[in-house]
Protein backbone atom coordinates (compact mmCIF):
# COMPACT_ATOMS: atom_id res chain seq x y z
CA UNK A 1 -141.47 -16.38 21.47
CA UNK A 2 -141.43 -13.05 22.55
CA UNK A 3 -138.01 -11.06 22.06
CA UNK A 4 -136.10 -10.44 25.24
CA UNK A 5 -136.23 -6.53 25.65
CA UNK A 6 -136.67 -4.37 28.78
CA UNK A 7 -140.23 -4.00 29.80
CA UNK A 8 -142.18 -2.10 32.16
CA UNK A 9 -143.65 -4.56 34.70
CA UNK A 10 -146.20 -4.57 37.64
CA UNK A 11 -145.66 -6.92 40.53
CA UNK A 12 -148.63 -7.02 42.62
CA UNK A 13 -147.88 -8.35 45.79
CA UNK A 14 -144.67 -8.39 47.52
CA UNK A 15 -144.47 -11.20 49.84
CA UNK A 16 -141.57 -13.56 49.47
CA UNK A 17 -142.87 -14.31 45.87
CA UNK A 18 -142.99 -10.89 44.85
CA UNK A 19 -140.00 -9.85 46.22
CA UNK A 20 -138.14 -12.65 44.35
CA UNK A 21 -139.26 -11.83 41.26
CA UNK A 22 -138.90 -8.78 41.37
CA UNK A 23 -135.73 -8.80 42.31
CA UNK A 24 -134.67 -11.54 39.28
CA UNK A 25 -136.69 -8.90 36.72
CA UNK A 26 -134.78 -6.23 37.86
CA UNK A 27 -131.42 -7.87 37.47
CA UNK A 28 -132.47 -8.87 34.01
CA UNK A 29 -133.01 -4.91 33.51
CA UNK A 30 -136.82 -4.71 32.86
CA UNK A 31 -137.94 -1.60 35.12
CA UNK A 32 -140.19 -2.84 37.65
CA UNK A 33 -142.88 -1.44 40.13
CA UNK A 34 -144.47 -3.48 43.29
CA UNK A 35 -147.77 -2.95 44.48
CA UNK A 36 -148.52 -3.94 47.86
CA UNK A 37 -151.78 -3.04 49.99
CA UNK A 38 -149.60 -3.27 52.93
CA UNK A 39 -145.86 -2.47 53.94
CA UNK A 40 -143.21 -5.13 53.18
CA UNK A 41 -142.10 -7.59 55.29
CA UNK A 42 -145.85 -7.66 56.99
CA UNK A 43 -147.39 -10.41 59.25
CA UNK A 44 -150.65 -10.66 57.05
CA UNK A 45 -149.87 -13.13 54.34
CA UNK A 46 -147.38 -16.55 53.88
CA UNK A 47 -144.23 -14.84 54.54
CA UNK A 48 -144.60 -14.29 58.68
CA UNK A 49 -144.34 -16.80 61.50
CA UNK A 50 -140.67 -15.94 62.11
CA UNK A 51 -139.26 -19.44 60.60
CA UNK A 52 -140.06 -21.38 57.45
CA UNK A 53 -138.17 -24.81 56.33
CA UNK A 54 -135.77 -25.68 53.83
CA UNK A 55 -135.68 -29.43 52.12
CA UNK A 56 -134.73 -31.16 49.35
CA UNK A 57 -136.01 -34.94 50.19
CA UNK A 58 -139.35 -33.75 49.05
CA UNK A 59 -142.77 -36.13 50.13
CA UNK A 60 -144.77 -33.82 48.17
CA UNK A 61 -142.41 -35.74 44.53
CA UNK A 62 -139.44 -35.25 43.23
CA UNK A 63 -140.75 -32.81 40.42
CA UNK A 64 -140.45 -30.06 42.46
CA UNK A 65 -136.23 -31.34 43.48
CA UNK A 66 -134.65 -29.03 40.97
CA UNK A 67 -136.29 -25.88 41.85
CA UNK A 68 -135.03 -26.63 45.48
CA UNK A 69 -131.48 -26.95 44.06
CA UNK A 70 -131.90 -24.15 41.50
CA UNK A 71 -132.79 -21.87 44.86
CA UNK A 72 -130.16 -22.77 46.80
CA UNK A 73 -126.99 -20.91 45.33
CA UNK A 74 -129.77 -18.23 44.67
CA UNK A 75 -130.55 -17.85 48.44
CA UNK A 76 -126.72 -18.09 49.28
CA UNK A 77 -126.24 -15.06 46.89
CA UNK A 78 -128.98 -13.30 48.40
CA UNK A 79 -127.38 -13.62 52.10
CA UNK A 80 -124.09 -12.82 51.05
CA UNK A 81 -122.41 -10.08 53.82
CA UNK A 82 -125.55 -10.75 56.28
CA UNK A 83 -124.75 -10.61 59.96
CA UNK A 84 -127.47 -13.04 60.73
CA UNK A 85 -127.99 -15.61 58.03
CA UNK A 86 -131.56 -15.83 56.09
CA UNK A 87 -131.15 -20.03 55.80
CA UNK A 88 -129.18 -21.73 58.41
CA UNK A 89 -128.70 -25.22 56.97
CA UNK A 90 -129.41 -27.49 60.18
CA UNK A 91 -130.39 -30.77 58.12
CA UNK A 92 -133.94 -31.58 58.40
CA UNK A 93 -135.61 -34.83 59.42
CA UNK A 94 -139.21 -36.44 58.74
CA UNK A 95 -140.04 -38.73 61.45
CA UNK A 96 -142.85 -41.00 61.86
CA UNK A 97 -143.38 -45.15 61.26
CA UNK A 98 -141.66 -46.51 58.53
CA UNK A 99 -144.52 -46.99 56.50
CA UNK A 100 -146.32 -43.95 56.74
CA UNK A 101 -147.17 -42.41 53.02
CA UNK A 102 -145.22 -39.27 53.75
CA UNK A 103 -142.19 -40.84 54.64
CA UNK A 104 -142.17 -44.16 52.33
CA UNK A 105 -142.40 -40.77 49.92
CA UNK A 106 -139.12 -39.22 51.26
CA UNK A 107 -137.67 -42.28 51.32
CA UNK A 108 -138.58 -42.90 47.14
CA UNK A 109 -137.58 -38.97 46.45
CA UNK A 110 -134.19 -39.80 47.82
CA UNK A 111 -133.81 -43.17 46.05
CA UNK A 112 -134.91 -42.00 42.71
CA UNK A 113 -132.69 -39.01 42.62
CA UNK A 114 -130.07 -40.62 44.34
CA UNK A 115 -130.09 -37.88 47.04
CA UNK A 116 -128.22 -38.00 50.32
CA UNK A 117 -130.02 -39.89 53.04
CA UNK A 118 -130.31 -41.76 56.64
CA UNK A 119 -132.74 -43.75 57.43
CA UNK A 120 -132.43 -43.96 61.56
CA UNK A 121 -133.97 -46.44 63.59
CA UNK A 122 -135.73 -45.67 67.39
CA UNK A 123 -132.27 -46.10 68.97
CA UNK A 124 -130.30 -44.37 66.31
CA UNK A 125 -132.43 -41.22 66.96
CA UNK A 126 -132.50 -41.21 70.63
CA UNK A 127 -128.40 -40.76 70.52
CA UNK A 128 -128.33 -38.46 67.96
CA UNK A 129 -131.81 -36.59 68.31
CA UNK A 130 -132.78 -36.58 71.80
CA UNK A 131 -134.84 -33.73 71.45
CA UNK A 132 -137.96 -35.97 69.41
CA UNK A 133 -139.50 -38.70 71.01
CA UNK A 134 -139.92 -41.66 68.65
CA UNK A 135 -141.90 -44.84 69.74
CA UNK A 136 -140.45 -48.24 68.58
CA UNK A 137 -141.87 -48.50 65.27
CA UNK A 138 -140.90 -45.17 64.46
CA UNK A 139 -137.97 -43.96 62.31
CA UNK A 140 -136.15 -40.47 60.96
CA UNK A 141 -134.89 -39.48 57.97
CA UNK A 142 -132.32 -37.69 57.60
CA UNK A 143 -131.85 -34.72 54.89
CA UNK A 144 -128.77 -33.05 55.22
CA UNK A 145 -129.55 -30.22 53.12
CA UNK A 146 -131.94 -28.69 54.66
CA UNK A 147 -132.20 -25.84 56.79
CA UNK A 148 -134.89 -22.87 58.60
CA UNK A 149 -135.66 -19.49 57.08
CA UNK A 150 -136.02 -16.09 58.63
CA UNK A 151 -138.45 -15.40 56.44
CA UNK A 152 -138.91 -11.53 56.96
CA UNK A 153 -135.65 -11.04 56.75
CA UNK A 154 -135.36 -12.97 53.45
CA UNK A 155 -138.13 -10.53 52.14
CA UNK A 156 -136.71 -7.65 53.55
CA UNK A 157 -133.76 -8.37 52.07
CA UNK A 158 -134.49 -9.48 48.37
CA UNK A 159 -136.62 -6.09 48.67
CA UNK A 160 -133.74 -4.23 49.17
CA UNK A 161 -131.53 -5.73 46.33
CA UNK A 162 -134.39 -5.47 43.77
CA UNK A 163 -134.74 -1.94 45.31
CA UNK A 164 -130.73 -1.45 44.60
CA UNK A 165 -131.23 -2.56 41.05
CA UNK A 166 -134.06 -0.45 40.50
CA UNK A 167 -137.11 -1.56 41.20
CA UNK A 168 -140.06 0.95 42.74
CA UNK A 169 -141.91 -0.17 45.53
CA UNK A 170 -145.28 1.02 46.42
CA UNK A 171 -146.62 0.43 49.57
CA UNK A 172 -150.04 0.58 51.18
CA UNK A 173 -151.42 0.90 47.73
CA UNK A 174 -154.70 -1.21 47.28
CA UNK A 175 -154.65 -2.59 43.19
CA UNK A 176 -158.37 -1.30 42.18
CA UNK A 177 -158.51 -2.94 38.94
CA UNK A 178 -156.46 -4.26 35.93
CA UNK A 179 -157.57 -3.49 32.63
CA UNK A 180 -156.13 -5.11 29.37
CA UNK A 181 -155.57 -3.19 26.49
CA UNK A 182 -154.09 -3.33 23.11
CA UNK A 183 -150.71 -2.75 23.88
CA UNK A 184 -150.53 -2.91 27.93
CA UNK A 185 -151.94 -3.73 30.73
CA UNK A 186 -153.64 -0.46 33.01
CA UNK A 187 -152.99 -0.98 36.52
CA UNK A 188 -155.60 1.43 38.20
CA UNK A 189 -154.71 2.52 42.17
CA UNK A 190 -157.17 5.13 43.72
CA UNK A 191 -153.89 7.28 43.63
CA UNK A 192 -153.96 6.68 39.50
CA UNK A 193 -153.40 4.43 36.79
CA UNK A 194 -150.03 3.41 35.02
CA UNK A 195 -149.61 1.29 32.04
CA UNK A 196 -147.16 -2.20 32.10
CA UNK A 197 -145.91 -4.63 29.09
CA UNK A 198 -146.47 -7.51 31.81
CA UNK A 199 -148.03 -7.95 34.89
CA UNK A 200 -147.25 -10.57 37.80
CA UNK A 201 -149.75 -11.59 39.89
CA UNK A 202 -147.84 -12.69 43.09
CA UNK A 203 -150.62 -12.24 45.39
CA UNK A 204 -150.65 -15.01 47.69
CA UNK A 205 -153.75 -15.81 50.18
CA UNK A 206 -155.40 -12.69 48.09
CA UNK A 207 -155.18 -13.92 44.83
CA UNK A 208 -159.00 -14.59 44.08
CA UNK A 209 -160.13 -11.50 46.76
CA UNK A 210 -161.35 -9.21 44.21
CA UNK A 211 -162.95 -9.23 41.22
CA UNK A 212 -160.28 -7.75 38.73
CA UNK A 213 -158.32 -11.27 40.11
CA UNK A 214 -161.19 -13.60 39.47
CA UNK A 215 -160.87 -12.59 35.80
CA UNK A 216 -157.39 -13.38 35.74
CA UNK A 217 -157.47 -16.58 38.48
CA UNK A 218 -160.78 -18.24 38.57
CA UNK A 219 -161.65 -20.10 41.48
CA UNK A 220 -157.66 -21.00 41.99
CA UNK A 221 -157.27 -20.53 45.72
CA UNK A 222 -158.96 -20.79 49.23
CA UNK A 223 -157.20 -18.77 52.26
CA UNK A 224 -156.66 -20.49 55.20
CA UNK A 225 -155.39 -18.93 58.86
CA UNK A 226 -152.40 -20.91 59.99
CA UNK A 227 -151.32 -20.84 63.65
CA UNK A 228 -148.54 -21.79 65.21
CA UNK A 229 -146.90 -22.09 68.96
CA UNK A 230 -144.02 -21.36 70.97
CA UNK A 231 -142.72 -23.95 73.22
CA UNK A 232 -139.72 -23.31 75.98
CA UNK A 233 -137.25 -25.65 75.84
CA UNK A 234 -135.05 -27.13 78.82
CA UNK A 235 -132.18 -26.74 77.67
CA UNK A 236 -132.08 -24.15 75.31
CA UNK A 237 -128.54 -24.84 73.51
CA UNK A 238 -129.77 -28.58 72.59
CA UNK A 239 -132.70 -26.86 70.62
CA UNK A 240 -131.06 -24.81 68.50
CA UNK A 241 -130.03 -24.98 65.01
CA UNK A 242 -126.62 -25.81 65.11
CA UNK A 243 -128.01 -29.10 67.34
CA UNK A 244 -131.27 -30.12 66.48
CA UNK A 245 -133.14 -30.20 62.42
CA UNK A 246 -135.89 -28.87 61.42
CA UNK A 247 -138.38 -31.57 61.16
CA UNK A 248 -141.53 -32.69 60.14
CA UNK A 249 -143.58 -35.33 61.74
CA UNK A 250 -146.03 -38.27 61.19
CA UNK A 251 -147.68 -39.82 63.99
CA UNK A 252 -151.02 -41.61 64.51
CA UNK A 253 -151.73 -38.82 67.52
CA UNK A 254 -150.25 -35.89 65.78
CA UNK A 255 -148.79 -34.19 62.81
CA UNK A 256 -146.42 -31.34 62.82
CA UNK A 257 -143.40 -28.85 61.31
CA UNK A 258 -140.82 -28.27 63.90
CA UNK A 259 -138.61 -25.25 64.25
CA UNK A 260 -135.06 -25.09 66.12
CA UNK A 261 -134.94 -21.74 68.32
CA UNK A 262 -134.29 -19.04 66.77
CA UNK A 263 -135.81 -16.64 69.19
CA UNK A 264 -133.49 -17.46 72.06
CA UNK A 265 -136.32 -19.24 74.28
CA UNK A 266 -138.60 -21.19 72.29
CA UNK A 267 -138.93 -24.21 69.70
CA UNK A 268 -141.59 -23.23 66.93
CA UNK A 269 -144.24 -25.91 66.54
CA UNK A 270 -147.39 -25.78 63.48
CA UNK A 271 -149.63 -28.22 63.45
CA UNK A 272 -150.70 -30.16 60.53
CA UNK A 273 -153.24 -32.83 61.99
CA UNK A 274 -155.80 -29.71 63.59
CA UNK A 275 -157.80 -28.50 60.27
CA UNK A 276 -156.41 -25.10 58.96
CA UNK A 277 -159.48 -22.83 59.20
CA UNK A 278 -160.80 -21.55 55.60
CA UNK A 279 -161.08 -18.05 55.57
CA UNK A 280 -163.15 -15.53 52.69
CA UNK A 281 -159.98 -13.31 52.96
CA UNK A 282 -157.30 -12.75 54.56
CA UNK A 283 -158.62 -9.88 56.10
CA UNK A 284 -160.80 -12.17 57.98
CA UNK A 285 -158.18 -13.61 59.64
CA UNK A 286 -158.69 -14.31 63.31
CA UNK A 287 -156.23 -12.79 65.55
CA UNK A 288 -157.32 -14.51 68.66
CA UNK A 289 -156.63 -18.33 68.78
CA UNK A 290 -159.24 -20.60 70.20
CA UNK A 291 -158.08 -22.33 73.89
CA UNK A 292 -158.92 -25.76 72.47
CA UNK A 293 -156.49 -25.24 69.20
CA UNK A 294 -154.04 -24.41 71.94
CA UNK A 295 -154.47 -26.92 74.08
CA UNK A 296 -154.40 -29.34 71.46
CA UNK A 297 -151.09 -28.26 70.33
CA UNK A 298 -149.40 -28.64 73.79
CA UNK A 299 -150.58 -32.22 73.91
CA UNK A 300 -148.40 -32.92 71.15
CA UNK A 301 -145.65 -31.03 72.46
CA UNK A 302 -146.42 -33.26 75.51
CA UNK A 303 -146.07 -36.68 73.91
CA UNK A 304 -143.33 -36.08 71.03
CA UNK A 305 -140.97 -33.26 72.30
CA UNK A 306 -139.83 -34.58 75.67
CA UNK A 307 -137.32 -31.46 75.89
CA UNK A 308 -139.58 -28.69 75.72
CA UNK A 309 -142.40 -27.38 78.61
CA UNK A 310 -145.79 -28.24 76.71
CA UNK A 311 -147.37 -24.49 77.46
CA UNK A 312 -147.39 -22.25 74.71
CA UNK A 313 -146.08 -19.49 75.67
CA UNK A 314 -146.83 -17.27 72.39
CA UNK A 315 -149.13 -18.40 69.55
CA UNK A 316 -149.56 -16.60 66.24
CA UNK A 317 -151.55 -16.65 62.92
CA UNK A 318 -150.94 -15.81 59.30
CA UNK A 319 -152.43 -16.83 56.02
CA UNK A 320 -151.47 -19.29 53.03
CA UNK A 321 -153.05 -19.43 49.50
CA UNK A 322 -154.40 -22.79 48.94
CA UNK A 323 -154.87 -24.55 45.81
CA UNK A 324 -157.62 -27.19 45.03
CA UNK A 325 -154.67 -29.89 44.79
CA UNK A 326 -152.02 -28.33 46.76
CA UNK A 327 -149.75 -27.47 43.46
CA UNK A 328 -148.41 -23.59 43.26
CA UNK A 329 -149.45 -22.45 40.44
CA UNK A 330 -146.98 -20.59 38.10
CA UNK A 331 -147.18 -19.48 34.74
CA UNK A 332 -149.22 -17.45 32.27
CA UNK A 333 -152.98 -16.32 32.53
CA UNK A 334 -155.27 -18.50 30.33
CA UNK A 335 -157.22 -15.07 30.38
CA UNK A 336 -153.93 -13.01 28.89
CA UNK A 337 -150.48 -14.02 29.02
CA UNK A 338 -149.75 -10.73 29.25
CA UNK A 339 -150.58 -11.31 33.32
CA UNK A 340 -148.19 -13.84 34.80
CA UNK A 341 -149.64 -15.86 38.19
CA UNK A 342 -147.60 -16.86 40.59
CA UNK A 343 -149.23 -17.58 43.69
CA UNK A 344 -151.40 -20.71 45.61
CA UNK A 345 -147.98 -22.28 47.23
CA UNK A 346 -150.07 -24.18 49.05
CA UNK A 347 -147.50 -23.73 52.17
CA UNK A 348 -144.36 -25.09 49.36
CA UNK A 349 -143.44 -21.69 48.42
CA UNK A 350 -140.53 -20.22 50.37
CA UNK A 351 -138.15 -22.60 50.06
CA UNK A 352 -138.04 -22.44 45.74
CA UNK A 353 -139.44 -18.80 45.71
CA UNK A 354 -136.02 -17.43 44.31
CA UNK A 355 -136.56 -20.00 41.05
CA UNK A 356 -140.14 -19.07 41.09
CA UNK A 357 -138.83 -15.42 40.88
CA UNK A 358 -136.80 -17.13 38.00
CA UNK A 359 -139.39 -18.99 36.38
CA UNK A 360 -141.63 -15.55 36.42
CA UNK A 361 -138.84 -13.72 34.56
CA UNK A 362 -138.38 -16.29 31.90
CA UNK A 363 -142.30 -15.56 31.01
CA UNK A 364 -141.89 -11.87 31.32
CA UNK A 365 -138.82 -11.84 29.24
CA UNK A 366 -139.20 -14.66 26.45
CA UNK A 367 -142.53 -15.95 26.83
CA UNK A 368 -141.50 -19.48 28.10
CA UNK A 369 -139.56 -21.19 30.86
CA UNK A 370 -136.68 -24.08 30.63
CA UNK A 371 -137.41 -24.65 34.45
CA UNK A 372 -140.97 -24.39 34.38
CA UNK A 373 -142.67 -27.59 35.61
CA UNK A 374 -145.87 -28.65 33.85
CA UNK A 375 -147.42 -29.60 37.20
CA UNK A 376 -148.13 -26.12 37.88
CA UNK A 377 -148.84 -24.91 34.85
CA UNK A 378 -152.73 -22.45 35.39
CA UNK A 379 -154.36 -24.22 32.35
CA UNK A 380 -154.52 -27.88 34.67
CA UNK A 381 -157.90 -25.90 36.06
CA UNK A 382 -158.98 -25.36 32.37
CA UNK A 383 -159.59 -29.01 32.33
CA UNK A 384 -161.57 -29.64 35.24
């Protein structure tokens, strides 16, 4: 175990994952510098699309539970003093037929953990939830803590409190190369080079986009362009947070997250059941969203949201880091564990990013993590 001393470390990347860890790096007093190719908050990578969801009944197992309640006092810190709140906690429902996989798999998360829970019938929901229509054999569950994101603001402001305790940022500075030597690691920028005790690789959709990252994350992640739409609603007031949940939805016509106003006009709505367009990089990414992806959308928002107008009225695209199994991965470089990875969140991140930030520190610091979870541990794709 390495001894816990302040160290000079590299963040490359400083999305919502980089921003979170460096912040917790900072406030553990290592002296830290973020790379970025871009500015920061930017629309190019995970952390855009105005609103991201919080849960803690979790389909995807309840492995991942603690991080969620590790993160929440964390976020709640974070968005101490803020005018306009980074989570709103609106509860959060997942709605489809009661024996769909996804949410017989809420349903076990909350039973095994003993988490707080409805399970509401067709009726139930209409009375409560009028803004989702459910057909008869449908039902919602209900999370009550769970909430939406502003998720540039969240990275704007972690940013900031890394920044107050220290922490150098770098923008629009493109990471050329890392080179490993005997007692660093060289981070080379066309501007120069500057040696680091530790390195985090918090790169998101551009983990595996150049070669120095191959080296470090073999064959980890695929980009994909994510697009989402905007949907008026009728009555505005019934749509937003403080009425209706975030949700997520399971039916045999559609799939989809949706997102309570928080725009003043429109409900947020990204599909899941229209295929999520691999891209080489995110660079790639298309701006301009095909008319049939649209229209496909709005036929959704036609038969399941009976309170909003099904035209899009803005659409929008980003990028997410995919894994081959859809597990973030998190932990040391099998290539030098000097060079800490935290990246592929597989559309999970946001929510747990501040004990991913956490998690990241512990390796920095000590070599090891009491919260890690061996799930997404990088040496899994050592054995494939």
């Amino acid at each position: 175990m390495a001894e816990n001393k302040t160290m000079e470390v590299a963040v490359i990347g400083a999305g919502v994952i980089g921003v979170m860890s460096a912040w917790q790096l900072a406030a553990r007093g290592h002296n830290v510098t973020v790379y970025d190719q871009w500015n920061t908050p930017n629309d190019r990578g995970a952390s855009a699309g105005e609103s991201r969801i919080f849960r803690t009944l979790y389909k995807e197992g309840p492995d991942y539970v603690p991080l969620m309640q590790k993160s929440l006092p964390m976020w709640d810190e974070l968005q101490k003093g803020l005018e306009v709140p980074i989570l709103e906690m609106c509860g959060g429902l997942t709605i489809g037929p009661r024996d769909h996989k996804d949410v017989q798999a809420v349903i076990d998360c909350a039973e095994e953990l003993d988490l707080d829970h409805e399970v509401l019938d067709q009726k139930e929901m209409a009375e409560r939830y009028p803004q989702f229509g459910l057909d008869e054999n449908e039902v919602g569950v209900f999370d009550p803590v769970a909430g939406i994101f502003r998720p540039e603001l969240a990275v704007l402001t972690a940013r900031e409190e890394s920044k107050r305790l220290g922490a150098k940022y770098r923008p629009y500075t493109r990471v050329l190369n890392l080179r490993p030597t005997e007692d660093g690691i060289m981070v080379d920028t066309a501007d120069d080079a500057q040696r680091f005790d530790k390195v985090v690789l918090a790169t998101g959709p551009w983990a595996t986009g150049a070669t120095w990252a191959t080296i470090f994350a073999p064959s980890m992640i695929q980009a994909r362009r994510l697009v989402a739409g905007w949907f008026p609603a009728r009555d505005t007031a019934l749509h937003q947070p403080k009425n209706m949940p975030i949700s997520i939805r399971r039916h045999p016509e559609a799939g989809f997250s949706c997102f309570p106003i928080l725009d003043g006009t429109a409900v947020k709505i990204l599909p899941h059941h229209l295929d999520w367009m691999n891209i080489d990089s995110p660079e790639d990414l298309p701006r301009l969203i095909e008319p049939e992806f649209v229209r496909a959308i709005e036929r959704a928002v036609a038969r399941l949201m009976p309170g909003l107008d099904p035209a899009a009225i803005r659409v929008s695209s980003w990028t997410e880091g995919f894994t081959t199994d859809g597990v973030p991965v998190v932990g040391p470089s099998p290539a030098d564990d000097r060079v800490v990875l935290a990246f592929g969140m597989s559309g999970q991140g946001f929510k747990f990013a501040p004990a991913v930030g956490s998690i990241v520190t512990d390796y920095v610091s000590t070599d090891t993590s009491s919260d890690a979870i061996a799930i997404m541990s990088p040496t899994r794709f050592e054995q494939e």
